[in-house]
N, C-alpha and C. Protein backbone atom coordinates (compact mmCIF):
# COMPACT_ATOMS: atom_id res chain seq x y z
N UNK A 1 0.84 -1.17 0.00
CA UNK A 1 0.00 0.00 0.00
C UNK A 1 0.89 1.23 0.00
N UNK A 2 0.60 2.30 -1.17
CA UNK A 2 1.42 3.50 -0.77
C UNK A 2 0.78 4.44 -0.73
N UNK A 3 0.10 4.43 0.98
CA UNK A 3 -0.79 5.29 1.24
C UNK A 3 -1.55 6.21 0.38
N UNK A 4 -2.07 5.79 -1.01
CA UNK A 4 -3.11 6.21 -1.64
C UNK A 4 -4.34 5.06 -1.71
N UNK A 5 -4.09 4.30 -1.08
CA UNK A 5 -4.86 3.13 -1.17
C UNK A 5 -4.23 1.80 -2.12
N UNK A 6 -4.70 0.83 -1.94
CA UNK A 6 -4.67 -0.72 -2.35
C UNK A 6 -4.24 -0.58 -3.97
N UNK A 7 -3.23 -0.49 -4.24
CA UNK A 7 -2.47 -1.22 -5.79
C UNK A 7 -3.34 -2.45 -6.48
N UNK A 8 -3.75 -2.21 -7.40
CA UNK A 8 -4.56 -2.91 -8.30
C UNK A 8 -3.64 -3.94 -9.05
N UNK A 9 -3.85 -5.13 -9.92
CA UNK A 9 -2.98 -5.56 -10.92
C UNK A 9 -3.60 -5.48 -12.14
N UNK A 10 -3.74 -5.88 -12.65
CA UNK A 10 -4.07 -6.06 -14.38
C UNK A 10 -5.41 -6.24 -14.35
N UNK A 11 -5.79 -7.35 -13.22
CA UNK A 11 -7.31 -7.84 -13.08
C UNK A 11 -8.40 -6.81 -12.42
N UNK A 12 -7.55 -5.66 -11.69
CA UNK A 12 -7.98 -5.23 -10.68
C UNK A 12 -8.26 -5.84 -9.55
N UNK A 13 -7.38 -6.98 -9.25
CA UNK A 13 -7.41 -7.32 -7.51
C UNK A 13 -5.78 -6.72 -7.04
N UNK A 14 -6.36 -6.91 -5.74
CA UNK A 14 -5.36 -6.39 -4.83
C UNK A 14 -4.13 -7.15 -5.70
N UNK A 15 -2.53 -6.67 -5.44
CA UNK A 15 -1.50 -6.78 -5.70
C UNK A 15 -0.89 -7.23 -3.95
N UNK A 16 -0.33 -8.93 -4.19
CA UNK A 16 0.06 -9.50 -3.08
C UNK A 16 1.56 -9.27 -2.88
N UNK A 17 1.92 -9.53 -2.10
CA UNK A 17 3.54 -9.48 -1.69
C UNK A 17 4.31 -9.74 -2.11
N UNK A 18 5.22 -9.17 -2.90
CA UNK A 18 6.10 -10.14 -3.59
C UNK A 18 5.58 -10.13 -5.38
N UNK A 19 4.55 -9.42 -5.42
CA UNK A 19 3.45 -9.94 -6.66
C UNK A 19 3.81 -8.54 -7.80
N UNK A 20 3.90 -8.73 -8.77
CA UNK A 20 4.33 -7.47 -9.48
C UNK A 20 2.56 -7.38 -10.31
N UNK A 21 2.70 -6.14 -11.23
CA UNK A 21 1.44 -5.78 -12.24
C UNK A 21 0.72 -6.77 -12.38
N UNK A 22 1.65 -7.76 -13.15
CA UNK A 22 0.80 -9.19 -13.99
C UNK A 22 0.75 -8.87 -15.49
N UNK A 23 -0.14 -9.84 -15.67
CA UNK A 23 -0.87 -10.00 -17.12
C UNK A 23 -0.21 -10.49 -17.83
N UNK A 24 0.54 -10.47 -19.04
CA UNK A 24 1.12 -11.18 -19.84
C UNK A 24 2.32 -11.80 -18.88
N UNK A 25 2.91 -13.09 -18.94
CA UNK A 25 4.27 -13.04 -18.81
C UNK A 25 5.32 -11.82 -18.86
N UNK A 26 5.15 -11.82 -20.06
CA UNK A 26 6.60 -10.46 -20.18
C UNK A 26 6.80 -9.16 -19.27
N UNK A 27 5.27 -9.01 -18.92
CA UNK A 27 4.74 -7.91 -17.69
C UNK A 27 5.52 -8.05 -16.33
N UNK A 28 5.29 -9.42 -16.08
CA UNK A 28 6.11 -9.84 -14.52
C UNK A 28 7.34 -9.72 -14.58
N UNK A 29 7.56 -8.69 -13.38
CA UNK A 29 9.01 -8.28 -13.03
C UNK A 29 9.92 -9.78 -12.50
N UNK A 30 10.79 -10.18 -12.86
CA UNK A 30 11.72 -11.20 -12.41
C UNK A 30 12.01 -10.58 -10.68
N UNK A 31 12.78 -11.77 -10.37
CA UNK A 31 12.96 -11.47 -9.08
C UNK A 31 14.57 -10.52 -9.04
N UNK A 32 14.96 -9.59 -8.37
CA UNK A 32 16.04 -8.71 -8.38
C UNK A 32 17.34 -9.52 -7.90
N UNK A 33 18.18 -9.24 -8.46
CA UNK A 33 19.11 -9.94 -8.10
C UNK A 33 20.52 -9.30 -7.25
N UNK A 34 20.37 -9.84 -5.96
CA UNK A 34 21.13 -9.22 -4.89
C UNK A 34 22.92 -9.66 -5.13
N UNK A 35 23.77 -8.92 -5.07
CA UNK A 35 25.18 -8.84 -4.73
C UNK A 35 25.01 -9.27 -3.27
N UNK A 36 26.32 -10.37 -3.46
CA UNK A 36 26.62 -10.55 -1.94
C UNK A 36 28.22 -10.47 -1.54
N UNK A 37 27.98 -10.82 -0.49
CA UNK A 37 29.92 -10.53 -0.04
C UNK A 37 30.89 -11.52 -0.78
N UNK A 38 30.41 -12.69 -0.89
CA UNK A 38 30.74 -13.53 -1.80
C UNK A 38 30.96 -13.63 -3.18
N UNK A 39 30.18 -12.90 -3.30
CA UNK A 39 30.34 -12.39 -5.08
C UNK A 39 31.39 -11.27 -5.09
N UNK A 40 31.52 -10.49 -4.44
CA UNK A 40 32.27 -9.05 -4.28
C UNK A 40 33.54 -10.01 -4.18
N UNK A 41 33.92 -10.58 -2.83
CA UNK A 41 35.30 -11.59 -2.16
C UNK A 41 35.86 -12.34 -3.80
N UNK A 42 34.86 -12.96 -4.59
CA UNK A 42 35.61 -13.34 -5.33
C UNK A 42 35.84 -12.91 -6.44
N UNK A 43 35.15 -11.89 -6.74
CA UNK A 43 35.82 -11.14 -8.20
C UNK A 43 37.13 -10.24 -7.64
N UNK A 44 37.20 -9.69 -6.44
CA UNK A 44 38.29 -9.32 -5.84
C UNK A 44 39.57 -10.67 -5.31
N UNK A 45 39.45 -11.60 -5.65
CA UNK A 45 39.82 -12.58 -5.39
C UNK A 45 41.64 -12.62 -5.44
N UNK A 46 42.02 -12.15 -6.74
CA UNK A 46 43.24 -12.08 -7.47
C UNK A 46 43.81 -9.83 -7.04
N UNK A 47 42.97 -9.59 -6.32
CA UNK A 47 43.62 -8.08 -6.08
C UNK A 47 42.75 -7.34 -6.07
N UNK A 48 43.57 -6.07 -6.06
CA UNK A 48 43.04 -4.47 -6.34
C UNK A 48 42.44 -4.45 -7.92
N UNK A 49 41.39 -3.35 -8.05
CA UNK A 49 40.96 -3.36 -8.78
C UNK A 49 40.17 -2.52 -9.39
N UNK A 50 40.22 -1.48 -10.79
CA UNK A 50 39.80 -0.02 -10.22
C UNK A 50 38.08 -0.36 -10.95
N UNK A 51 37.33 0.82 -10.26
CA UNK A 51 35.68 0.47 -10.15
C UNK A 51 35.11 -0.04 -11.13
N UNK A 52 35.72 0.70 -12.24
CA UNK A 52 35.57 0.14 -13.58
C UNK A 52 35.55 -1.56 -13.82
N UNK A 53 36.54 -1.64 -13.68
CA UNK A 53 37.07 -3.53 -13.66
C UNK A 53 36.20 -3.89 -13.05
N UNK A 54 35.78 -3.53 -11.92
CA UNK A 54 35.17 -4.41 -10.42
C UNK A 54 33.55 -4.43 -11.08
N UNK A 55 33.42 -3.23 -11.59
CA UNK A 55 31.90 -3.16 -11.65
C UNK A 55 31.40 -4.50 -12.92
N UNK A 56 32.37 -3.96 -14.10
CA UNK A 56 32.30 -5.36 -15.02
C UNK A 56 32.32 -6.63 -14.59
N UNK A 57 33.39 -7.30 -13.92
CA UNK A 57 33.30 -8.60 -13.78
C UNK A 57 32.46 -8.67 -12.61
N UNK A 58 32.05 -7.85 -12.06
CA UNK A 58 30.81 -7.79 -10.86
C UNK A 58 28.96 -8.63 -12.04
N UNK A 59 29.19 -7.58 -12.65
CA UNK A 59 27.64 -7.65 -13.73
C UNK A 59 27.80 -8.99 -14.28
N UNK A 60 29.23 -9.24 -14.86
CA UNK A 60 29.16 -10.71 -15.34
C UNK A 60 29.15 -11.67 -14.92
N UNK A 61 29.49 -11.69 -13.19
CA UNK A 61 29.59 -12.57 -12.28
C UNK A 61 28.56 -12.88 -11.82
N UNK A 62 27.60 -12.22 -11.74
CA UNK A 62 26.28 -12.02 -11.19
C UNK A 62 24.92 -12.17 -11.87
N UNK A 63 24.87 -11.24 -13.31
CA UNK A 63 23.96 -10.69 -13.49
C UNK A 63 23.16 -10.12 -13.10
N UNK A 64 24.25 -9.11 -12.41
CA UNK A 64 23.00 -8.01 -11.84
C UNK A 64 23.55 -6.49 -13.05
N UNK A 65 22.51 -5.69 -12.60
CA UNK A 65 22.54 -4.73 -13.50
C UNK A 65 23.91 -3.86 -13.18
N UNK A 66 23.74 -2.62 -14.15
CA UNK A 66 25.13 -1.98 -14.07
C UNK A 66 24.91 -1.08 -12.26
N UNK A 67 23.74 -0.79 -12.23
CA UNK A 67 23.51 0.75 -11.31
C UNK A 67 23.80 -0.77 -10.05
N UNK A 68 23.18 -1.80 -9.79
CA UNK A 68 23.11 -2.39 -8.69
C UNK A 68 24.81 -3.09 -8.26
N UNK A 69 25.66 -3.25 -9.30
CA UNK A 69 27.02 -3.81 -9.12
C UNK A 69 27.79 -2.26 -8.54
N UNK A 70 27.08 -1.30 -8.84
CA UNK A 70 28.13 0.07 -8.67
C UNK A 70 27.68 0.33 -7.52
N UNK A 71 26.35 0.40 -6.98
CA UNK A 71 25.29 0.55 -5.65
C UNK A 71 26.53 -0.20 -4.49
N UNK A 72 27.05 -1.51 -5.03
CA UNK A 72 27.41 -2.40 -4.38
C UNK A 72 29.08 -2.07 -4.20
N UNK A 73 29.42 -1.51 -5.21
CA UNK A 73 31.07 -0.89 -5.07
C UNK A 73 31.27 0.48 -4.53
N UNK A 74 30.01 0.76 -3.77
CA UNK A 74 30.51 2.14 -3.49
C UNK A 74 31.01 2.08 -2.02
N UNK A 75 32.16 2.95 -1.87
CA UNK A 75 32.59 2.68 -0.51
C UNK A 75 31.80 3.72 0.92
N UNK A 76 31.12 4.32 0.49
CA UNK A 76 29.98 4.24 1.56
C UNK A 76 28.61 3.39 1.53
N UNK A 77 28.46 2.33 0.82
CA UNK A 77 27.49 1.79 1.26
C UNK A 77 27.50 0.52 1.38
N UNK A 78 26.74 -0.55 1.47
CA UNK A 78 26.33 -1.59 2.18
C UNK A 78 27.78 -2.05 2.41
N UNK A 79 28.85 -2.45 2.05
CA UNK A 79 29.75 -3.22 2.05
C UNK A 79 30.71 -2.38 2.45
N UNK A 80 30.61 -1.24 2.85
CA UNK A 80 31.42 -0.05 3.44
C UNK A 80 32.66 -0.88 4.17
N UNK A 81 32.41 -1.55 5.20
CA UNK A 81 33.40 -1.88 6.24
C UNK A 81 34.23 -3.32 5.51
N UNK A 82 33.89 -3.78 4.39
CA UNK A 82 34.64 -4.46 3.34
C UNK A 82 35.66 -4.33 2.71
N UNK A 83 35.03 -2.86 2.07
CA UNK A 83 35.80 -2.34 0.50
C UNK A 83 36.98 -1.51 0.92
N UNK A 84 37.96 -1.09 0.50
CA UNK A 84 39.06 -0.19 0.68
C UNK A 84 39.47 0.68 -0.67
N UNK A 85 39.75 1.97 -0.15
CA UNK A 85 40.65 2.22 -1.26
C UNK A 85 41.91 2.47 -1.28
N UNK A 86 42.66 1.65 -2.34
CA UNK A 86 44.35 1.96 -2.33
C UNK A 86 44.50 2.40 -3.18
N UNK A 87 45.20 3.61 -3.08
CA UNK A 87 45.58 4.47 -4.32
C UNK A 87 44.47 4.58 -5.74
N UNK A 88 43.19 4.46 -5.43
CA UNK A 88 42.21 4.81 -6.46
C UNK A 88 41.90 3.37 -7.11
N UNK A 89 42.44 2.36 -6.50
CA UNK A 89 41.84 1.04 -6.34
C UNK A 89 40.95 0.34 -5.63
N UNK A 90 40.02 -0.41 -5.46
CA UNK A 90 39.61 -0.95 -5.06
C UNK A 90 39.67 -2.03 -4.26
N UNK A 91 39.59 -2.84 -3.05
CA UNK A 91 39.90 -4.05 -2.55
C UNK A 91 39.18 -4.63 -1.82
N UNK A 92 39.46 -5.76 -1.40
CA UNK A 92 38.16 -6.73 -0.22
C UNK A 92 39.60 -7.00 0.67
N UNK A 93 38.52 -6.31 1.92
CA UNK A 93 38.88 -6.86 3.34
C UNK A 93 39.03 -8.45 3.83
N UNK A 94 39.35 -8.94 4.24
CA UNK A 94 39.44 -10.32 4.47
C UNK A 94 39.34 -10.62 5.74
């Protein structure tokens, strides 16, 4: 609910948890695909690495999108107390 009232889907019933628009297949949102420390630990696996690099073999490692692998390399956020920077490189804490 975002406080304008009850989200409709395609049919006009309520929209359940977890439940996107609907209607055709192609309509339904896939499920998002989360970066984890594990994924980060091992594309950093072999070193430093500048954001650029990290963010690529991040997206290909993963398949997550470009904005959510960069979301994930930024050194103020979620993985903050992880990531380092050396000299305009990138690294995983261990």
């Amino acid at each position: 609910m975002n406080g304008k009232g009850i989200e409709l889907n395609w049919a006009g019933l309520p929209i359940s948890k977890g439940e996107g628009y609907g209607g055709r297949p192609e309509h339904i949102p896939e499920r998002p695909i989360a970066v984890t420390e594990t994924n980060l630990a091992a594309v950093f696996g072999n070193g430093p690495l500048t954001r650029a690099e990290a963010g690529k073999l991040l997206q290909a490692f993963t398949g997550a999108s470009r904005a959510t692998c960069y979301r994930a390399l930024d050194l103020k956020g979620r993985f903050a107390t992880r990531l380092k920077d050396e000299n305009g490189m990138l690294a995983w804490r261990k």
